[in-house]
Protein backbone atom coordinates (compact mmCIF):
# COMPACT_ATOMS: atom_id res chain seq x y z
CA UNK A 1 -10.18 -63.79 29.84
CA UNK A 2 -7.88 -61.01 30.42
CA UNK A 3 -9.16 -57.13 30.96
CA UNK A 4 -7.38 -54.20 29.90
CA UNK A 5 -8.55 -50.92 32.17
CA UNK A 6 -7.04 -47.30 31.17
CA UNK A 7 -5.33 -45.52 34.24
CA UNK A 8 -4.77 -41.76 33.99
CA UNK A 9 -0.71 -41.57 34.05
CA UNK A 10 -1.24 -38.84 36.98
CA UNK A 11 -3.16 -41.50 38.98
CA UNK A 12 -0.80 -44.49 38.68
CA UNK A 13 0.77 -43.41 42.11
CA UNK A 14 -2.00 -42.41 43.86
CA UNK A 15 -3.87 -45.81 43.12
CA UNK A 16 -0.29 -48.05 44.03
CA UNK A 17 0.80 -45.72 47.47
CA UNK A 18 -0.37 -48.71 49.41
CA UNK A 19 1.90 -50.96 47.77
CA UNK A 20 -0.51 -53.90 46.88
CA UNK A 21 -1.01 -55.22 43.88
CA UNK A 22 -3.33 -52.94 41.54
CA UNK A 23 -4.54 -55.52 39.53
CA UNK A 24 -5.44 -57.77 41.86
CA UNK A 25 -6.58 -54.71 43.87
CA UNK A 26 -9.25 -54.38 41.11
CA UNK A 27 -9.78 -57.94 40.62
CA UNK A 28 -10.82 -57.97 44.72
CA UNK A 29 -13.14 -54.94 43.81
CA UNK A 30 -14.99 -56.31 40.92
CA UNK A 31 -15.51 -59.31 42.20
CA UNK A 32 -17.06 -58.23 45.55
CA UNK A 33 -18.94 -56.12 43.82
CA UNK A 34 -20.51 -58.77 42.03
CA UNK A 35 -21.11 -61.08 44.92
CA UNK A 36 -22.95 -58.10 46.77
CA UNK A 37 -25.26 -57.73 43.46
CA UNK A 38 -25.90 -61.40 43.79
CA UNK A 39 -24.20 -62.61 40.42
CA UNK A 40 -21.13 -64.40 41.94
CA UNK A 41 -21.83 -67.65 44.28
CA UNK A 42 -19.58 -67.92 46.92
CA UNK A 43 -17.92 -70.88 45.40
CA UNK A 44 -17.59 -68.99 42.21
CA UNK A 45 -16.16 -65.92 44.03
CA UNK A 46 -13.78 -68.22 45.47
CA UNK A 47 -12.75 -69.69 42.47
CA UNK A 48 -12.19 -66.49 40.84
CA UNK A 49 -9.58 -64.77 43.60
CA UNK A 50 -7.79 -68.48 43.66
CA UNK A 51 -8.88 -69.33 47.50
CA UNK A 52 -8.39 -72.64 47.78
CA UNK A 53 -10.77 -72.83 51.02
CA UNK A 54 -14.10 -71.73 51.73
CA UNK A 55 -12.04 -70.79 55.47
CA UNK A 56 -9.91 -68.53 53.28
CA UNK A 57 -12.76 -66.88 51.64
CA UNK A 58 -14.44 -66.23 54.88
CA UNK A 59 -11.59 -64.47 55.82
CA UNK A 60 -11.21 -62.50 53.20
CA UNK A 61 -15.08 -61.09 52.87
CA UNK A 62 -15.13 -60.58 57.16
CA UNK A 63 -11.56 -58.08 55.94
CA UNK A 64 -14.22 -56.47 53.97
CA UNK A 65 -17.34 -56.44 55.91
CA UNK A 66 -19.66 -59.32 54.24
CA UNK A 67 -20.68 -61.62 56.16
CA UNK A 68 -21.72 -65.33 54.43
CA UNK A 69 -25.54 -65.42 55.38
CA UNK A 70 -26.09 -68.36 57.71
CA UNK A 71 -29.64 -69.28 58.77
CA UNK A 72 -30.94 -71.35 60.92
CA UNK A 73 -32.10 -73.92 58.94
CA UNK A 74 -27.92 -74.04 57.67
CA UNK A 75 -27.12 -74.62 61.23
CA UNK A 76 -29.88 -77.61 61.25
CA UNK A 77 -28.67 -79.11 58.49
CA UNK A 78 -25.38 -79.19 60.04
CA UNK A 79 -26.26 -80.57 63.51
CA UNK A 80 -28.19 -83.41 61.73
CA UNK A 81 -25.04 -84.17 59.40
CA UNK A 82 -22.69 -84.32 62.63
CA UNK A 83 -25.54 -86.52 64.52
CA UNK A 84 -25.22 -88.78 61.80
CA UNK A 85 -21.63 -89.27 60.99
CA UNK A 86 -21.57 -90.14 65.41
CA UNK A 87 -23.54 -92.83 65.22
């Protein structure tokens, strides 16, 4: 799908003085804003800004303050996967 947003002429420059890529600027925006509201997964936010790594993802929501929730009972999981693939 592609999306068409109307910029003010008189804004263009203000919204690209940080040199960055606008649309992907609001792409980034968007879809943050939809994770935080709970209707993006993280592997469908991921998909949608290209990452090819749940690693790169990471990095990209800690740049922006979210942090991926991770209980306990993920860390569990995890132990008992490792113990596991040791034996």
């Amino acid at each position: 799908m592609h999306l068409t947003i109307e910029i003010p002429d008189d804004l263009i420059d203000p919204l690209s003085v940080s040199g960055n890529d606008l649309a992907r600027r609001a792409l980034e925006a968007l879809a943050l804003e939809e994770y935080r509201n709970g209707r993006l997964t993280e592997d469908e936010l991921r998909r949608l800004l290209g990452f090819g790594t749940r690693y790169q993802l990471d990095g990209f929501l800690k740049a922006h303050d979210i942090w991926i929730e991770y209980t306990l009972e993920d860390f569990r999981r995890e132990v008992e996967s490792l113990d596991r693939l040791s034996v």
